[in-house]
Protein backbone atom coordinates (compact mmCIF):
# COMPACT_ATOMS: atom_id res chain seq x y z
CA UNK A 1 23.60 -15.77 -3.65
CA UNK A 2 22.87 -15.10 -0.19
CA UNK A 3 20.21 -17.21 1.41
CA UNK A 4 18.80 -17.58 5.24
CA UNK A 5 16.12 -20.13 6.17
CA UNK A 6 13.76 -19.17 8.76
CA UNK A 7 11.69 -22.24 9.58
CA UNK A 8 10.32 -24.10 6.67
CA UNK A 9 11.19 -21.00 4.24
CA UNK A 10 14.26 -19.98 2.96
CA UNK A 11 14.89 -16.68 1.50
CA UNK A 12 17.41 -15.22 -0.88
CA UNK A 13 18.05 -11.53 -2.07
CA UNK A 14 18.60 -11.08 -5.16
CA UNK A 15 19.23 -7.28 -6.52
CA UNK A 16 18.83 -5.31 -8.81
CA UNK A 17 20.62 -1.80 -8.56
CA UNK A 18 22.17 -0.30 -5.41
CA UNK A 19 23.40 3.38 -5.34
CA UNK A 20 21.92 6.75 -5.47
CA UNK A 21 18.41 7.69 -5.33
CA UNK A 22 19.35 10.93 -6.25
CA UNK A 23 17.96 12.91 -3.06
CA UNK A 24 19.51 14.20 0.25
CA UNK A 25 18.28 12.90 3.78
CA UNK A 26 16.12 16.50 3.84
CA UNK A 27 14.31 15.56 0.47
CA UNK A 28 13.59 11.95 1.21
CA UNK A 29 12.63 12.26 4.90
CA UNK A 30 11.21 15.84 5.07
CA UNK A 31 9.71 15.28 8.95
CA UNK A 32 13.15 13.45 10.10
CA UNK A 33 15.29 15.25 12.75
CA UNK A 34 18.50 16.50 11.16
CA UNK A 35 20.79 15.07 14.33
CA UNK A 36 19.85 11.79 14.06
CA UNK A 37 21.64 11.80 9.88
CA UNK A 38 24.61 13.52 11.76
CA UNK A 39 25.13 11.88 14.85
CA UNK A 40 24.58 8.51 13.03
CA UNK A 41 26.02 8.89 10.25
CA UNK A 42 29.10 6.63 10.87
CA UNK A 43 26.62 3.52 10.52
CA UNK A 44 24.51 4.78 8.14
CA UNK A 45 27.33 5.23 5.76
CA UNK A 46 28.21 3.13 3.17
CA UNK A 47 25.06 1.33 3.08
CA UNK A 48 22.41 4.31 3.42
CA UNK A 49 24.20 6.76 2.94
CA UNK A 50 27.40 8.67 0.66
CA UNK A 51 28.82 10.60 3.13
CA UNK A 52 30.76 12.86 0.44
CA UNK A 53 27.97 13.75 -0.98
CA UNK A 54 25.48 13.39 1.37
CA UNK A 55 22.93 11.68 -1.06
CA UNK A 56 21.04 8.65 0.06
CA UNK A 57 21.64 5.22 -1.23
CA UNK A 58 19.39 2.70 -1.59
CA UNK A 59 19.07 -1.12 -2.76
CA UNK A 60 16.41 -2.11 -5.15
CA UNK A 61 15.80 -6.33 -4.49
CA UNK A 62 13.72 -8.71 -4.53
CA UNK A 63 12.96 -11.46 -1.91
CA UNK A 64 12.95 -14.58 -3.39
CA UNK A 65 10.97 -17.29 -1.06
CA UNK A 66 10.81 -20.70 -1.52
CA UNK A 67 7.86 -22.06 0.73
CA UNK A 68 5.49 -24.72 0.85
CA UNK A 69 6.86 -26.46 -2.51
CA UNK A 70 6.24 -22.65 -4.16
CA UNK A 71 8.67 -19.95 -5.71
CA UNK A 72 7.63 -16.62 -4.42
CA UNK A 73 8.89 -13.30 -5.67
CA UNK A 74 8.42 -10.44 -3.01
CA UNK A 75 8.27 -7.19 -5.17
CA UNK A 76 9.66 -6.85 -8.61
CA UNK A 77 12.26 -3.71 -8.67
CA UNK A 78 12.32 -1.52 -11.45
CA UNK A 79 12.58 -3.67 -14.63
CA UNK A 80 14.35 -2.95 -18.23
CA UNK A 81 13.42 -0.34 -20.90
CA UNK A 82 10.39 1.30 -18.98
CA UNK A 83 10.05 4.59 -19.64
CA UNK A 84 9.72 6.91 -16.81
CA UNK A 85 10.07 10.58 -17.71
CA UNK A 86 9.33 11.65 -13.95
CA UNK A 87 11.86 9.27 -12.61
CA UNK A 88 14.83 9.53 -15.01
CA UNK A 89 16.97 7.38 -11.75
CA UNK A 90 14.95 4.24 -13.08
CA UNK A 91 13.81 5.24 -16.40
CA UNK A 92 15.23 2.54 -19.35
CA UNK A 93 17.44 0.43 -17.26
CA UNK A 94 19.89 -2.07 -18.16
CA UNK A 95 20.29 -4.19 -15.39
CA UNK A 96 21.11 -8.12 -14.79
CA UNK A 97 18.56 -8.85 -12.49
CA UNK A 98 17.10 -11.65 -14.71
CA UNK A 99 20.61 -13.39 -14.80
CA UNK A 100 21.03 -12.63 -10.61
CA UNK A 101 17.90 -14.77 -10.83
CA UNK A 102 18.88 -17.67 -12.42
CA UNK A 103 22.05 -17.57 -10.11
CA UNK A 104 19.59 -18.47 -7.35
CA UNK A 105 18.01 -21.46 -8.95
CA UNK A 106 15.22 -19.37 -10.77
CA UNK A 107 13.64 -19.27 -14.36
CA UNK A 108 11.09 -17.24 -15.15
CA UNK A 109 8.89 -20.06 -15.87
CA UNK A 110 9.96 -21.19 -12.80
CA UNK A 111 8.03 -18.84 -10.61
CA UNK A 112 4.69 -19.46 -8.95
CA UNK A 113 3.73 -16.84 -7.50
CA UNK A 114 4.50 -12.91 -7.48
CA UNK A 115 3.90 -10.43 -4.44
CA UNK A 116 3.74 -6.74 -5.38
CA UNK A 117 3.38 -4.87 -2.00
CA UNK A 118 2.08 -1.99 -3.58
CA UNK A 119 2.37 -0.45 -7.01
CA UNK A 120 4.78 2.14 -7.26
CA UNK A 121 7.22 2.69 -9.89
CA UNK A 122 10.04 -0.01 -8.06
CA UNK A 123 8.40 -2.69 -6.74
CA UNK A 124 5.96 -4.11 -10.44
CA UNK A 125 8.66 -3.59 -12.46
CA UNK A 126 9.91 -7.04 -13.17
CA UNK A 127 5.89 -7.70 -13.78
CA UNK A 128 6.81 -7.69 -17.45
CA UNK A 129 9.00 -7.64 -20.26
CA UNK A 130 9.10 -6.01 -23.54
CA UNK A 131 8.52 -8.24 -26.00
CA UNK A 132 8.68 -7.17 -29.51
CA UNK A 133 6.84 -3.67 -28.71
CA UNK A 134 4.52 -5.13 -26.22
CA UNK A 135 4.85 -5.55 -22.53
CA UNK A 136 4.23 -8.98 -21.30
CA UNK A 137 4.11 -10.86 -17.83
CA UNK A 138 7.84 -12.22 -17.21
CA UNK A 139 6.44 -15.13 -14.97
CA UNK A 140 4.43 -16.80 -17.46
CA UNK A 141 3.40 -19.57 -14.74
CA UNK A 142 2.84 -16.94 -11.70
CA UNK A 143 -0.09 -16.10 -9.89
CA UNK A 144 0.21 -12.13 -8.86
CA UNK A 145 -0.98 -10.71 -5.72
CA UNK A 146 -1.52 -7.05 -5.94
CA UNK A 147 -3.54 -4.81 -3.61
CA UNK A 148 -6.95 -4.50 -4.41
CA UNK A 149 -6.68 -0.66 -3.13
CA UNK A 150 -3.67 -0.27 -4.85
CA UNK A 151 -5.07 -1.77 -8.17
CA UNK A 152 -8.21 0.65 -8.12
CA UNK A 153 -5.86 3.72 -6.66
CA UNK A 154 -3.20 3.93 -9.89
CA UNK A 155 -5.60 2.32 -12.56
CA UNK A 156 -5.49 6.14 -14.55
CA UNK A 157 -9.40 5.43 -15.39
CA UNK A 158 -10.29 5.83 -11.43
CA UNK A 159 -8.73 9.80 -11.98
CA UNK A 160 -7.23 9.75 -8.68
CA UNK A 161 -4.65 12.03 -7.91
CA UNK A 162 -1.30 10.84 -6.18
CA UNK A 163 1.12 12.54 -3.97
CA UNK A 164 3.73 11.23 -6.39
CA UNK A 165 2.23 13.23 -8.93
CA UNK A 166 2.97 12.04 -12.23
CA UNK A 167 6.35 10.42 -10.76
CA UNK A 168 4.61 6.80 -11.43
CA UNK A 169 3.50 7.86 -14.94
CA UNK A 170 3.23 5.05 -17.54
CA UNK A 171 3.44 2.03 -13.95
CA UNK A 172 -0.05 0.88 -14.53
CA UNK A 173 0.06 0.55 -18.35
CA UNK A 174 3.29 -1.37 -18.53
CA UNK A 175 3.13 -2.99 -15.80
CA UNK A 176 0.40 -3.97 -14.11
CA UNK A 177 -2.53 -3.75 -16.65
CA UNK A 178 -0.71 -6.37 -19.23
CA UNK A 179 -0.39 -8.97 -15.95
CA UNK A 180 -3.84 -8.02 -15.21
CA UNK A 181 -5.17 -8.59 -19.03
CA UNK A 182 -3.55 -12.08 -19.10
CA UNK A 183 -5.27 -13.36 -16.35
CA UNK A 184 -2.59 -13.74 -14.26
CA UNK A 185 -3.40 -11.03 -10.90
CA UNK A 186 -5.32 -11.49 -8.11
CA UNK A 187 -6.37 -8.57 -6.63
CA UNK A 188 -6.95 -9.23 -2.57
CA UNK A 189 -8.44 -6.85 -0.21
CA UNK A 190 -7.91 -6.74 3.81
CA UNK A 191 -5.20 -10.05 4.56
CA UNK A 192 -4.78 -13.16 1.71
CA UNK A 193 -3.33 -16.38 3.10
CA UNK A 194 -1.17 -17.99 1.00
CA UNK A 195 0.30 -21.23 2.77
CA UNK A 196 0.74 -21.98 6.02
CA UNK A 197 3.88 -19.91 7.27
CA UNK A 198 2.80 -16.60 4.76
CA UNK A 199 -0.14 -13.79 5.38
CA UNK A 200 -0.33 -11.07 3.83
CA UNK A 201 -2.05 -8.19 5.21
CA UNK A 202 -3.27 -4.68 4.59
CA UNK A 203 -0.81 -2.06 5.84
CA UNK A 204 -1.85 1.36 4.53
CA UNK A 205 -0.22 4.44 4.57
CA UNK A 206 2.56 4.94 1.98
CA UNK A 207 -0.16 4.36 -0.35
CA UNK A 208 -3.79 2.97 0.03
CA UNK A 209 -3.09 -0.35 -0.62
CA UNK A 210 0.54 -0.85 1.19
CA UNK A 211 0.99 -4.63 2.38
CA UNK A 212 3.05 -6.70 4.68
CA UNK A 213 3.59 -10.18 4.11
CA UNK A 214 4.51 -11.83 7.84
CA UNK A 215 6.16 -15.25 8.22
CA UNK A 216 5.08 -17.49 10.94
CA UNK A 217 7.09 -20.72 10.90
CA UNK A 218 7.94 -22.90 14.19
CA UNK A 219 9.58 -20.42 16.21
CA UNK A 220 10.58 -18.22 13.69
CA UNK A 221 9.09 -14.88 12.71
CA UNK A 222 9.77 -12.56 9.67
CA UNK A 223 7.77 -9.67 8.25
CA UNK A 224 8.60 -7.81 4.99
CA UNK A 225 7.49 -4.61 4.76
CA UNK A 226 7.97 -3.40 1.44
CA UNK A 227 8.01 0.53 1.69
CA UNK A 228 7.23 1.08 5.39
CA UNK A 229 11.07 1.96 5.69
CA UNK A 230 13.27 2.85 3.37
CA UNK A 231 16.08 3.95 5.83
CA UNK A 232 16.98 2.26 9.45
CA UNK A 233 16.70 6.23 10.69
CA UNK A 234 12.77 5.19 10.32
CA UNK A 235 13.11 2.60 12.56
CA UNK A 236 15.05 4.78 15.22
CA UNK A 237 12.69 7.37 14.04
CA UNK A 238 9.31 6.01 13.81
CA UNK A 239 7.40 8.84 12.66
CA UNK A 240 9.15 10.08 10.34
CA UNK A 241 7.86 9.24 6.83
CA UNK A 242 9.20 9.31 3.03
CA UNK A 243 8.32 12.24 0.75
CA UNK A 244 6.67 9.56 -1.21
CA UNK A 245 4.10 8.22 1.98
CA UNK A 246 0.17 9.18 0.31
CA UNK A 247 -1.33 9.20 3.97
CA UNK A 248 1.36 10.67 6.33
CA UNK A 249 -0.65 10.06 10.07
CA UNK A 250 -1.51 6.43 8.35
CA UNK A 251 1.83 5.63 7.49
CA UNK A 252 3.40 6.40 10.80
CA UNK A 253 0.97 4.38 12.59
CA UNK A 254 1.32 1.26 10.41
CA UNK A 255 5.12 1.71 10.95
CA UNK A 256 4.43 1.56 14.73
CA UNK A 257 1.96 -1.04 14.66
CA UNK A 258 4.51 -3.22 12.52
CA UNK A 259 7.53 -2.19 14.36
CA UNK A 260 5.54 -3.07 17.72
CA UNK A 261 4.83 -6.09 16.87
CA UNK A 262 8.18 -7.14 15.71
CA UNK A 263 10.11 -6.45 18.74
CA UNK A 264 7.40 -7.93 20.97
CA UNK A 265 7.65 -11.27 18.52
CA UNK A 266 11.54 -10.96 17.74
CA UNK A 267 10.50 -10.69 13.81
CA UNK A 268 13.28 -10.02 11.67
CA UNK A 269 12.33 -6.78 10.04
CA UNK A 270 12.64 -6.61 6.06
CA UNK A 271 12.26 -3.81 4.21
CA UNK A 272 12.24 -3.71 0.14
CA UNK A 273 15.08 -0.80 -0.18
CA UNK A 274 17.82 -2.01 2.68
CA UNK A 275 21.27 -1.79 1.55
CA UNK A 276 24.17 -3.16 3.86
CA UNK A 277 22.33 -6.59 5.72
CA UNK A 278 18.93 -5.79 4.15
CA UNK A 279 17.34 -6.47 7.29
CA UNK A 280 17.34 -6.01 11.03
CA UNK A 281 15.92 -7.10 14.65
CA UNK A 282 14.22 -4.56 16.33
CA UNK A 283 13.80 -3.50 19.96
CA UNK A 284 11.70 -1.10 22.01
CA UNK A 285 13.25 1.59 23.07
CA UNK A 286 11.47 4.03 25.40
CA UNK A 287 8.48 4.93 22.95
CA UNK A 288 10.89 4.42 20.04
CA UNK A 289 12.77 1.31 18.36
CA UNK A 290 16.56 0.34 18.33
CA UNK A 291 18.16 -1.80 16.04
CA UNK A 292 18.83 -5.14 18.31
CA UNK A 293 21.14 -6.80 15.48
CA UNK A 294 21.33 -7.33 11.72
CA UNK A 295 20.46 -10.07 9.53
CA UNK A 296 23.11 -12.58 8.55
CA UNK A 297 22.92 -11.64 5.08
CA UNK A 298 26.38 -10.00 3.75
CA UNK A 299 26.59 -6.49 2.76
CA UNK A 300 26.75 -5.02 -0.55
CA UNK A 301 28.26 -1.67 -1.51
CA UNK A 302 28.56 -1.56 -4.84
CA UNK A 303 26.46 -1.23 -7.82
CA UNK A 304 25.11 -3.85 -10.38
């Protein structure tokens, strides 16, 4: 598995599913200037993008931390056998990811705590299991942070009503509300501090309750941004949002805020959906950002 320490935490991706998303660079990034997929395109493909059929690709990961004598999950991907008529690209999956776990050391039981960085369709679904005909929490032992804002925004009983339309239908219910009916969430509001190198803060934009969870560690800086980017374009790019962003001015000036603060830090930049490195160094760049360098984690191409 591939694994980078950064101070007193190390980190390891572990994936899920890489490949299409199903949508062009015009669908997924509405507001992004069409050059930029052109006249990049020769390092945006494999990794971001099929160049044949000029669909985007995308990873779905999670960041597995191992900090202060805890095992942290950063988001949860997609899960197995959740049924998601509005999202037939993730709807009842078959995927590995529990056995790419236990390649890296981890058992469910193993787990301590679980950060969702928001609640959309791909980053709870590892939450739970189906067990028998009932969803249950996979991480029997785990304490899971979820957005307060986020919580209260898709619980269907608030009768709020999404950008995504129904295209998180059936999230909440198996889920999050079977974590949060065992006892197991913690809903936080604003920033939640959970050891001494790892913050997590509110970041709002792509939905209400959007988080980033920075690392501060010696000299070492990290932030993982869950959905803030889902392309490196958005980094070159920084206003341009995803179809999928709830609060478009928000989410660009999160996405600048974060990105600011990065390159003035020199923060290794991690995103949930990265293909190729997963990661990246930013720079300023006039009143933009440029990739500085990538992270030392090696690429992947090809499907689980």
């Amino acid at each position: 598995m591939e694994q980078i320490t950064l101070g007193n935490v190390t980190i390891t991706r572990v994936w899920e599913y890489f490949g299409s998303v199903e949508m062009t660079p015009d669908a997924f990034f509405p507001d992004s200037p069409k050059e930029v997929w052109n006249d990049d395109s020769p390092w945006l493909t494999p990794h971001f993008l099929d160049s044949e059929t000029n669909i985007v690709n995308s990873a779905i990961q999670t960041w597995l931390l191992r900090s202060g004598g805890k095992t942290i999950l950063v988001d949860t991907g997609v899960g197995n056998h959740k049924e998601r008529p509005y999202a037939p690209v993730w709807s009842h999956l078959e995927t590995d990811f529990l056995a790419n776990l236990a390649r890296a050391g981890v058992r469910p039981e193993d787990v301590d705590i679980v950060i969702n960085t928001h609640l959309h369709i791909d980053h709870v679904g590892w939450n739970t299991y189906l067990d028998g005909r009932h969803w249950v929490p996979t991480f029997p032992n785990a304490t899971y942070l979820m957005p307060k804002e986020d919580f209260d925004f898709w619980n269907p009983e608030n009768g709020h009503k999404p950008l995504l339309g129904r295209g998180n239908q059936n999230v909440f219910e198996d889920s999050v509300a079977p974590v949060h009916q065992a006892g197991q969430s913690l809903l936080w509001e604003n920033s939640h501090q959970i050891d001494a190198d790892l913050r997590l803060d509110a970041a709002p934009g792509h939905t209400p309750g959007s988080a980033v969870l920075t690392l501060t560690s010696g000299t070492d800086r990290a932030v993982f941004v869950g959905d803030m980017l889902h392309s490196p374009v958005q980094i070159l790019e920084p206003d341009s949002n995803s179809c999928f962003c709830e609060d478009p001015a928000g989410a660009r000036a999160t996405r600048r805020k974060v990105l600011g603060w990065a390159a003035d830090n020199n923060a290794l930049v991690i995103p949930a959906h990265l293909g190729g490195h997963g990661a990246a160094e930013v720079v300023r760049e006039a009143d933009k950002f440029a990739i500085k360098g990538w992270a030392p984690f090696a690429p992947y191409t090809e499907q689980a």
